[in-house]
C-alpha atoms as a PDB file:
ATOM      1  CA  UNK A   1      -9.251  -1.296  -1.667  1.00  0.00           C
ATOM      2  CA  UNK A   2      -5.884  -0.492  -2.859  1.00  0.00           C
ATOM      3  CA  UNK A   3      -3.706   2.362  -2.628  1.00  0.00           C
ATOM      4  CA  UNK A   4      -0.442   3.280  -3.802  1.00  0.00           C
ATOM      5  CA  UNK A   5       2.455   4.983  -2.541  1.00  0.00           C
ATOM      6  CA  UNK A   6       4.967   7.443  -4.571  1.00  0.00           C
ATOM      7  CA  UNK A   7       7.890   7.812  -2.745  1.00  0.00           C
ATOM      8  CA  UNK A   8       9.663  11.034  -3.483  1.00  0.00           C
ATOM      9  CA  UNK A   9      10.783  12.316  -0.411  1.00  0.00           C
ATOM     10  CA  UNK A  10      14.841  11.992  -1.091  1.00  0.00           C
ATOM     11  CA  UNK A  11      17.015  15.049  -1.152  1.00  0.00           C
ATOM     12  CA  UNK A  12      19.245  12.893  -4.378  1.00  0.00           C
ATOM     13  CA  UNK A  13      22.737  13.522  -2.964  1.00  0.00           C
ATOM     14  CA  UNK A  14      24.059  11.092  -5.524  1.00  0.00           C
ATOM     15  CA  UNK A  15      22.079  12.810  -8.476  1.00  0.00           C
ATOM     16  CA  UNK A  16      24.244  16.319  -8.040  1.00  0.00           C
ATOM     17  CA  UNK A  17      21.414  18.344 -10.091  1.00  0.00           C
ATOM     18  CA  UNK A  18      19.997  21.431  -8.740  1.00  0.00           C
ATOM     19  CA  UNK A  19      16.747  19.796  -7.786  1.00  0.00           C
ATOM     20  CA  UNK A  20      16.075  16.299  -6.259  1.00  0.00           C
ATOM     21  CA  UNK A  21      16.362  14.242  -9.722  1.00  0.00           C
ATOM     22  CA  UNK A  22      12.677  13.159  -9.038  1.00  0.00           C
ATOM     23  CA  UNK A  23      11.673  17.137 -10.095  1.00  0.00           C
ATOM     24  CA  UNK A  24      13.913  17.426 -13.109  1.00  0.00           C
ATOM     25  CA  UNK A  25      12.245  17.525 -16.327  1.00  0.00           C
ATOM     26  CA  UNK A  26      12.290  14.778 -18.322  1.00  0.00           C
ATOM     27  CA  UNK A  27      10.835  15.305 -22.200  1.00  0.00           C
ATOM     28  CA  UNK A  28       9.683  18.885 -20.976  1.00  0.00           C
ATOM     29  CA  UNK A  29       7.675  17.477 -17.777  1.00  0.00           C
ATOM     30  CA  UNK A  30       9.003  16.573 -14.290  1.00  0.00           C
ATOM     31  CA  UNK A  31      10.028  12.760 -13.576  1.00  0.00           C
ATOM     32  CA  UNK A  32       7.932  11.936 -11.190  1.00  0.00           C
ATOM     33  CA  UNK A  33       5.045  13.079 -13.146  1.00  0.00           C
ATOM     34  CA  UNK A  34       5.593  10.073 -15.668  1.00  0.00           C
ATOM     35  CA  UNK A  35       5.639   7.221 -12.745  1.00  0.00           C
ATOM     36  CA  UNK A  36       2.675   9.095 -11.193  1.00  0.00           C
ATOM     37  CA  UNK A  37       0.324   9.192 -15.062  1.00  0.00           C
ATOM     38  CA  UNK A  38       1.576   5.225 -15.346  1.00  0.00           C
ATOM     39  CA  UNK A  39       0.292   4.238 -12.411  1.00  0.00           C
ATOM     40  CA  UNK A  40      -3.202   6.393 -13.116  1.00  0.00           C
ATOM     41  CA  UNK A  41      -3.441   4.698 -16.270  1.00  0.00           C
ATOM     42  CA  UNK A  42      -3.376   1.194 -14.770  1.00  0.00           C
ATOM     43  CA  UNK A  43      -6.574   1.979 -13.528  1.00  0.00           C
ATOM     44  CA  UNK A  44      -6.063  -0.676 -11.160  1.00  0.00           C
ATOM     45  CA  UNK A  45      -5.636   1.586  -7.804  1.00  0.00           C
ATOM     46  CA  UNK A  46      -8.412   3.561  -5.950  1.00  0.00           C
ATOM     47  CA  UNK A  47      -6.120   5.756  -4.136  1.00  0.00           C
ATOM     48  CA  UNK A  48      -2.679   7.303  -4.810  1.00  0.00           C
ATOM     49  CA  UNK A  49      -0.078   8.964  -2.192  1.00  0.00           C
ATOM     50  CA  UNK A  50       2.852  10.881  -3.107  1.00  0.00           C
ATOM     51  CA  UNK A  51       5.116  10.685  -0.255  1.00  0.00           C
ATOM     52  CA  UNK A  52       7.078  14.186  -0.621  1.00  0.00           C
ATOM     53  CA  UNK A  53       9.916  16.426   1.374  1.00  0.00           C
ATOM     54  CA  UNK A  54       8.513  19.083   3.507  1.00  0.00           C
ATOM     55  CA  UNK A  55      10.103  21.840   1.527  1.00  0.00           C
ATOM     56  CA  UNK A  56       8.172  20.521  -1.423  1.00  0.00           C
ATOM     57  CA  UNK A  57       4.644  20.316   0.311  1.00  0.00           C
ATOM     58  CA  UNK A  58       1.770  22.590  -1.085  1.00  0.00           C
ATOM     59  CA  UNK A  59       4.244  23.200  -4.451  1.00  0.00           C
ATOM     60  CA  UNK A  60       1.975  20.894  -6.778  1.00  0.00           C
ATOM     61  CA  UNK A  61      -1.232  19.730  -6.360  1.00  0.00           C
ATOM     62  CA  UNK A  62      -2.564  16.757  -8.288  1.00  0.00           C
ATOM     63  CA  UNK A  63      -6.634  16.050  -8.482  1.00  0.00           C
ATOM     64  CA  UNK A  64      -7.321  13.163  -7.066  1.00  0.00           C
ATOM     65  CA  UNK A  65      -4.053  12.679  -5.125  1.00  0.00           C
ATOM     66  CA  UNK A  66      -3.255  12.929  -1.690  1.00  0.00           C
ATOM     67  CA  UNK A  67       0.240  14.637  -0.963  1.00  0.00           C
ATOM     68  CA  UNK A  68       2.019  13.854   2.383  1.00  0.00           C
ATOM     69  CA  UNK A  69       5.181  14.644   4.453  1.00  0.00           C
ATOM     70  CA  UNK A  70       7.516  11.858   3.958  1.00  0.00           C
ATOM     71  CA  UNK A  71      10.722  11.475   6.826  1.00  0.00           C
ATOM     72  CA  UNK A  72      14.210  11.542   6.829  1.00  0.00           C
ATOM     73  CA  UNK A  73      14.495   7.879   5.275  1.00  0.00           C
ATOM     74  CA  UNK A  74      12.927   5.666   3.177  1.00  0.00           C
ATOM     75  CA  UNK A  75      11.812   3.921   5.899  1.00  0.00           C
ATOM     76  CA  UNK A  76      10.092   6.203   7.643  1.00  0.00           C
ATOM     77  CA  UNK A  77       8.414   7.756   4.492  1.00  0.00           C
ATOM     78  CA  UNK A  78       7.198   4.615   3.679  1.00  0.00           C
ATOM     79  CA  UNK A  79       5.918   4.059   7.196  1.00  0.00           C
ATOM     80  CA  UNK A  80       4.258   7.374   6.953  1.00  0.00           C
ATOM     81  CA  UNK A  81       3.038   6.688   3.352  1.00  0.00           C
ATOM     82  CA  UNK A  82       1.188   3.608   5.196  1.00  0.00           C
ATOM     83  CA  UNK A  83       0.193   5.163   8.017  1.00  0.00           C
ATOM     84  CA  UNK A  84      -1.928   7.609   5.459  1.00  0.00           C
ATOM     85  CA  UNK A  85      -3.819   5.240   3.900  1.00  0.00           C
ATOM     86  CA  UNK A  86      -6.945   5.118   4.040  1.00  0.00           C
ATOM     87  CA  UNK A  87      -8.568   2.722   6.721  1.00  0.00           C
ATOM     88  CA  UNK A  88     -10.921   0.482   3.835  1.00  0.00           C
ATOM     89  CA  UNK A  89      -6.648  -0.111   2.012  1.00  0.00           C
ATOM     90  CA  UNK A  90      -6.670  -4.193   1.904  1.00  0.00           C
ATOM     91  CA  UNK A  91      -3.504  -3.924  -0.449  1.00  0.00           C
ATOM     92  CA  UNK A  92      -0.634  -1.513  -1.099  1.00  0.00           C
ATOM     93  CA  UNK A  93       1.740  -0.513  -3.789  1.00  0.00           C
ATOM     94  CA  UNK A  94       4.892   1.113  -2.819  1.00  0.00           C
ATOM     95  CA  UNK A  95       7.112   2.652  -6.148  1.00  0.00           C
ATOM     96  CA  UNK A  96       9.541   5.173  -6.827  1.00  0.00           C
ATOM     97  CA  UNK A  97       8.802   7.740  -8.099  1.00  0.00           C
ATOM     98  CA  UNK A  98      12.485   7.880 -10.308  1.00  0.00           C
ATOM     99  CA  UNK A  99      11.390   4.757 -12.016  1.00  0.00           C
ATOM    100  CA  UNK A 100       9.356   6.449 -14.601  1.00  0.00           C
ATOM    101  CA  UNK A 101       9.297   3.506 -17.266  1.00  0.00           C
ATOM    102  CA  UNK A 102       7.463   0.957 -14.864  1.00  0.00           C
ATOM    103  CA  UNK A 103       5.324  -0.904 -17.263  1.00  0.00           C
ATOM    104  CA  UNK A 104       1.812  -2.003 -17.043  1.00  0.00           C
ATOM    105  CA  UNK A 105       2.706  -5.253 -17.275  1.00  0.00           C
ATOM    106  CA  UNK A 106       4.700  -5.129 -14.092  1.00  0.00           C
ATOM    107  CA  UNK A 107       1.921  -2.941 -12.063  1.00  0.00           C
ATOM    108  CA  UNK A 108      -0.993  -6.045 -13.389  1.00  0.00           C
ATOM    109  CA  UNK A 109       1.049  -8.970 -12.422  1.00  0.00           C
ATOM    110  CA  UNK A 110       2.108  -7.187  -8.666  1.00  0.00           C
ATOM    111  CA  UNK A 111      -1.377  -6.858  -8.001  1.00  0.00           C
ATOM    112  CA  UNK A 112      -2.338 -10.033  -9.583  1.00  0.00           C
ATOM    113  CA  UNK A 113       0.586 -11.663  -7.629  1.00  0.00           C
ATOM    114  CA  UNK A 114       0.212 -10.086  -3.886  1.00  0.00           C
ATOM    115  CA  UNK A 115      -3.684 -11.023  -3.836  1.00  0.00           C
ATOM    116  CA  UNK A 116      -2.161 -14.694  -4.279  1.00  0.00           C
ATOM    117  CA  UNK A 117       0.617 -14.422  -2.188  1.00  0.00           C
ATOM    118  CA  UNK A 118       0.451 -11.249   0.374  1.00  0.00           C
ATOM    119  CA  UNK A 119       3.966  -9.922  -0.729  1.00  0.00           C
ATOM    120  CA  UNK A 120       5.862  -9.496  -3.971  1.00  0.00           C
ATOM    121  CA  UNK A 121       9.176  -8.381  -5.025  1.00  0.00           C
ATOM    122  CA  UNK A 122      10.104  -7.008  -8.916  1.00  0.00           C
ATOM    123  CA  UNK A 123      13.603  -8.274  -9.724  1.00  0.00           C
ATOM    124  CA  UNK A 124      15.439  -8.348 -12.467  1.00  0.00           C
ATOM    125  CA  UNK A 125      18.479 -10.858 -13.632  1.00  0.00           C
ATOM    126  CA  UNK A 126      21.897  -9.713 -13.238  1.00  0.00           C
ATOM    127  CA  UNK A 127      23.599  -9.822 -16.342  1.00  0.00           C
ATOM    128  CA  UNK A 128      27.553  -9.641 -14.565  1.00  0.00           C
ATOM    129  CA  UNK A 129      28.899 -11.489 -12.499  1.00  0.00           C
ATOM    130  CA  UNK A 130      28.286 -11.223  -8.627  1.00  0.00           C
ATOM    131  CA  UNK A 131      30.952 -10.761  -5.757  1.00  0.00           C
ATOM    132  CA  UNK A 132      31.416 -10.479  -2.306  1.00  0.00           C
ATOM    133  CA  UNK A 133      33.920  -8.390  -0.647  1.00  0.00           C
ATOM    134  CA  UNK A 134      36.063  -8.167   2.641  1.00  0.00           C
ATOM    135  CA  UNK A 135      37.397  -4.936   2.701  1.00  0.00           C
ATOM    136  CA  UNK A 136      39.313  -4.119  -0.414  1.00  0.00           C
ATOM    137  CA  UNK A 137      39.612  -8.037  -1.332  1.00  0.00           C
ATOM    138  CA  UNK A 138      37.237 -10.113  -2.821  1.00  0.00           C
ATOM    139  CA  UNK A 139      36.244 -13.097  -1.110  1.00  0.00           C
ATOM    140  CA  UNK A 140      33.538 -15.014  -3.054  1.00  0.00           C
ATOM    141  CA  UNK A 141      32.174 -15.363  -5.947  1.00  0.00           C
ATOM    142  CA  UNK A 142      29.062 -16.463  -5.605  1.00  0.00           C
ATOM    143  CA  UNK A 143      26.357 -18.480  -8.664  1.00  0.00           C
ATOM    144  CA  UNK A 144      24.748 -15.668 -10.604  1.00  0.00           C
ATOM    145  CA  UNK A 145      21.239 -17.547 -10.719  1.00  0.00           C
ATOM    146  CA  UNK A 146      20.429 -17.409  -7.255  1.00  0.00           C
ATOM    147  CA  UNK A 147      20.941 -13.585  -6.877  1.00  0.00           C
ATOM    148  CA  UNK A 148      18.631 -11.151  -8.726  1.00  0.00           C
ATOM    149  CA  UNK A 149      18.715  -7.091  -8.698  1.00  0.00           C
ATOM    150  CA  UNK A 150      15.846  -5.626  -7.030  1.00  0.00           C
ATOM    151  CA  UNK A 151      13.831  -2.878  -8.240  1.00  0.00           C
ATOM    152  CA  UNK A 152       9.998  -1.518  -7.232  1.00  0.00           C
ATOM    153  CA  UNK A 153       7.139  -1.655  -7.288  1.00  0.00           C
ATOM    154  CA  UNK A 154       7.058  -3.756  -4.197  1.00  0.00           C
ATOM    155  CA  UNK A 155       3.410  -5.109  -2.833  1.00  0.00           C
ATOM    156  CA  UNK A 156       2.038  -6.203  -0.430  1.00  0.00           C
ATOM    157  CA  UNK A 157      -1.581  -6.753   1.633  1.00  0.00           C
ATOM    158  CA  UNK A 158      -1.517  -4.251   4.194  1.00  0.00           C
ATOM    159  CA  UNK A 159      -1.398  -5.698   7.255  1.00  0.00           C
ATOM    160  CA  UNK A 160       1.642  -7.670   5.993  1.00  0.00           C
ATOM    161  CA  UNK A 161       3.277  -4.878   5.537  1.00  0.00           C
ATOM    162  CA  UNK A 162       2.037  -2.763   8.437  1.00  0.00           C
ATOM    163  CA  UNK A 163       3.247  -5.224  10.589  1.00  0.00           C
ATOM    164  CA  UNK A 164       6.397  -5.713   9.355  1.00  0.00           C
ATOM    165  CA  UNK A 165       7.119  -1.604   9.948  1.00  0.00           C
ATOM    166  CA  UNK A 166       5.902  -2.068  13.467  1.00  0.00           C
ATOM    167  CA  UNK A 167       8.017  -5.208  14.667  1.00  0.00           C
ATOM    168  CA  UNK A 168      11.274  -3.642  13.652  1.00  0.00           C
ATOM    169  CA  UNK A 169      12.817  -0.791  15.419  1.00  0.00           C
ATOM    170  CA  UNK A 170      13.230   2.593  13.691  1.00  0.00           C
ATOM    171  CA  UNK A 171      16.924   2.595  13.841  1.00  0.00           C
ATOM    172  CA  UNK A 172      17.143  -0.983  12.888  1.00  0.00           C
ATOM    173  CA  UNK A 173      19.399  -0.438   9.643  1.00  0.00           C
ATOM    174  CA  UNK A 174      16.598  -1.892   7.138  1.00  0.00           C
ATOM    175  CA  UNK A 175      16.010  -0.226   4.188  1.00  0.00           C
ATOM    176  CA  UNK A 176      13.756  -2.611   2.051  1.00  0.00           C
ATOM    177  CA  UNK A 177      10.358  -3.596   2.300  1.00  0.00           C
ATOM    178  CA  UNK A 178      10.894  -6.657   1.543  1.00  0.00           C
ATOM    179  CA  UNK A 179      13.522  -7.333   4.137  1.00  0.00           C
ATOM    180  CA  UNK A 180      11.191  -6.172   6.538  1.00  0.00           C
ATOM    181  CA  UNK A 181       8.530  -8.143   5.606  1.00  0.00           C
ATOM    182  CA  UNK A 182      11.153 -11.323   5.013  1.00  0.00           C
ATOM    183  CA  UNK A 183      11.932 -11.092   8.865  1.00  0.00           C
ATOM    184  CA  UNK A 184       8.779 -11.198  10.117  1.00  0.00           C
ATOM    185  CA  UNK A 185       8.068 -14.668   8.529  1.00  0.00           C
ATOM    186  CA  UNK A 186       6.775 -13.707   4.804  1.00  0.00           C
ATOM    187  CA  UNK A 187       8.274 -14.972   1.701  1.00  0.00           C
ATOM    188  CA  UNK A 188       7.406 -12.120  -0.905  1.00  0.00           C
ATOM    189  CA  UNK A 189       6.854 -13.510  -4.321  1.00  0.00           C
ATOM    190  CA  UNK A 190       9.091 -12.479  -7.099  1.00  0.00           C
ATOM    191  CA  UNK A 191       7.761 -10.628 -10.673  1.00  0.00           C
ATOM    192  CA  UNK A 192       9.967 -10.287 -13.360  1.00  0.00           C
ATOM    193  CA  UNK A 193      11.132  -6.830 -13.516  1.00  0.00           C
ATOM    194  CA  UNK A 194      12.412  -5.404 -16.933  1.00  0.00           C
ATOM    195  CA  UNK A 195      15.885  -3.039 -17.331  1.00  0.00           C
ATOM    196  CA  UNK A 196      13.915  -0.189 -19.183  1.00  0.00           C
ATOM    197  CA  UNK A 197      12.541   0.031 -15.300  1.00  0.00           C
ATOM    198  CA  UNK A 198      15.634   1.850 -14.136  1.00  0.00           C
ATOM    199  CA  UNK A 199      16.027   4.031 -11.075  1.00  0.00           C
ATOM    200  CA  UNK A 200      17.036   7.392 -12.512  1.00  0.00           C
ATOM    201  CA  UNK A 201      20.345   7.670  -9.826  1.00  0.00           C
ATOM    202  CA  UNK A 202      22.771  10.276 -11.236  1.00  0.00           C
ATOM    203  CA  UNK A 203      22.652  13.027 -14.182  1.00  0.00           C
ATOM    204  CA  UNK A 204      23.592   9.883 -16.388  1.00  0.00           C
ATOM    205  CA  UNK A 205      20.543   8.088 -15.963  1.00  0.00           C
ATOM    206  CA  UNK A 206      18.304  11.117 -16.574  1.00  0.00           C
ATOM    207  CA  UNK A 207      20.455  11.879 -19.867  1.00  0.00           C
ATOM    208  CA  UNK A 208      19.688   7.947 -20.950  1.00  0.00           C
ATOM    209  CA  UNK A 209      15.955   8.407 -19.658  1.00  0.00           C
ATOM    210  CA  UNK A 210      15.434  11.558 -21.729  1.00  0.00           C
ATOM    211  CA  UNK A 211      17.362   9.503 -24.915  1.00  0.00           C
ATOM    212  CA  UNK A 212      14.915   6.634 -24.307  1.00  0.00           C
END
């Protein structure tokens, strides 16, 4: 079985809307309603979780859909978003729900991908040139092939991931799925991402998205 997970649980202190950018509309209907009908019409997922903020529980309900409480971090709505699957889940998908242009190319080859490999990663090339820093100084300059930009989805088989979540403290500073699941022995497999699959950040990026 596979399930995905939404997660929309932010509060979007960067975006400096009103609302958490994820419930601004975009073309007349909220973001996260676009990444949510993509994923539907993959047609490739037998259940789908949006991971929300308590303040935003029982606002929307979606047929079909099962709405949680997410946390107070990525991490732990993600853990949550897991820990609600249901028990038959072999294989996950975890997506933002601000990255309303995910194609269906990139949903087919995750899934194709993580039943081949267990984990996957959607990256993207970086297109400028890469530093590293020391305080205000830059210290390195490191070759642009080897690093990519990482977007979502990210896959996984479930007890890859489940694992992961449990072998590594809460307050460990880990953000990323695939970090996680990197630590704990697993080399996730990398998809080719695409730049139309942006992460709508500030009022900027909801201006371009509404443009696009």
């Amino acid at each position: 079985m596979w399930t995905a997970l939404i997660l929309m649980a932010g509060q979007s202190e960067r975006f400096g809307g009103a609302l958490p950018k994820q419930y601004n509309l975009l073309k007349g209907r909220p973001v996260y309603l676009h990444t949510l009908e993509a994923l539907q019409r993959s047609g490739l997922f037998n259940h789908i979780i949006l991971v929300v903020a308590s303040s935003y529980i029982g606002a929307f309900v979606h047929e079909g859909v099962q709405i949680i409480e997410g946390g107070g971090t990525r991490r732990e709505s993600t853990y949550k978003g897991l820990l609600a699957c249901p028990p038959s889940t072999e294989y996950v998908l975890i997506h933002d729900a601000v990255r309303p242009f995910v194609s269906q190319r990139i949903l087919k080859e995750n899934v194709e991908a993580a039943l081949k490999y267990g984990a996957v990663d959607t990256c993207i090339d970086s297109v400028d040139t890469l530093v590293k820093r020391e305080g205000d100084f830059l210290i390195e300059i490191p070759p642009r092939p080897l690093y990519l930009r990482g977007q979502t989805p990210q896959t996984f088989a479930y007890k890859v991931i489940r694992k992961a979540h449990e072998e590594t403290p809460l307050f460990a500073e880990h953000v990323d799925d695939c970090r996680l699941v990197l630590e704990s022995g697993v080399r996730p497999y990398i998809v080719k991402g695409e730049e139309l699959n942006f992460k709508i950040t500030t009022l900027d990026d909801l201006q371009r998205a509404e443009n696009l």
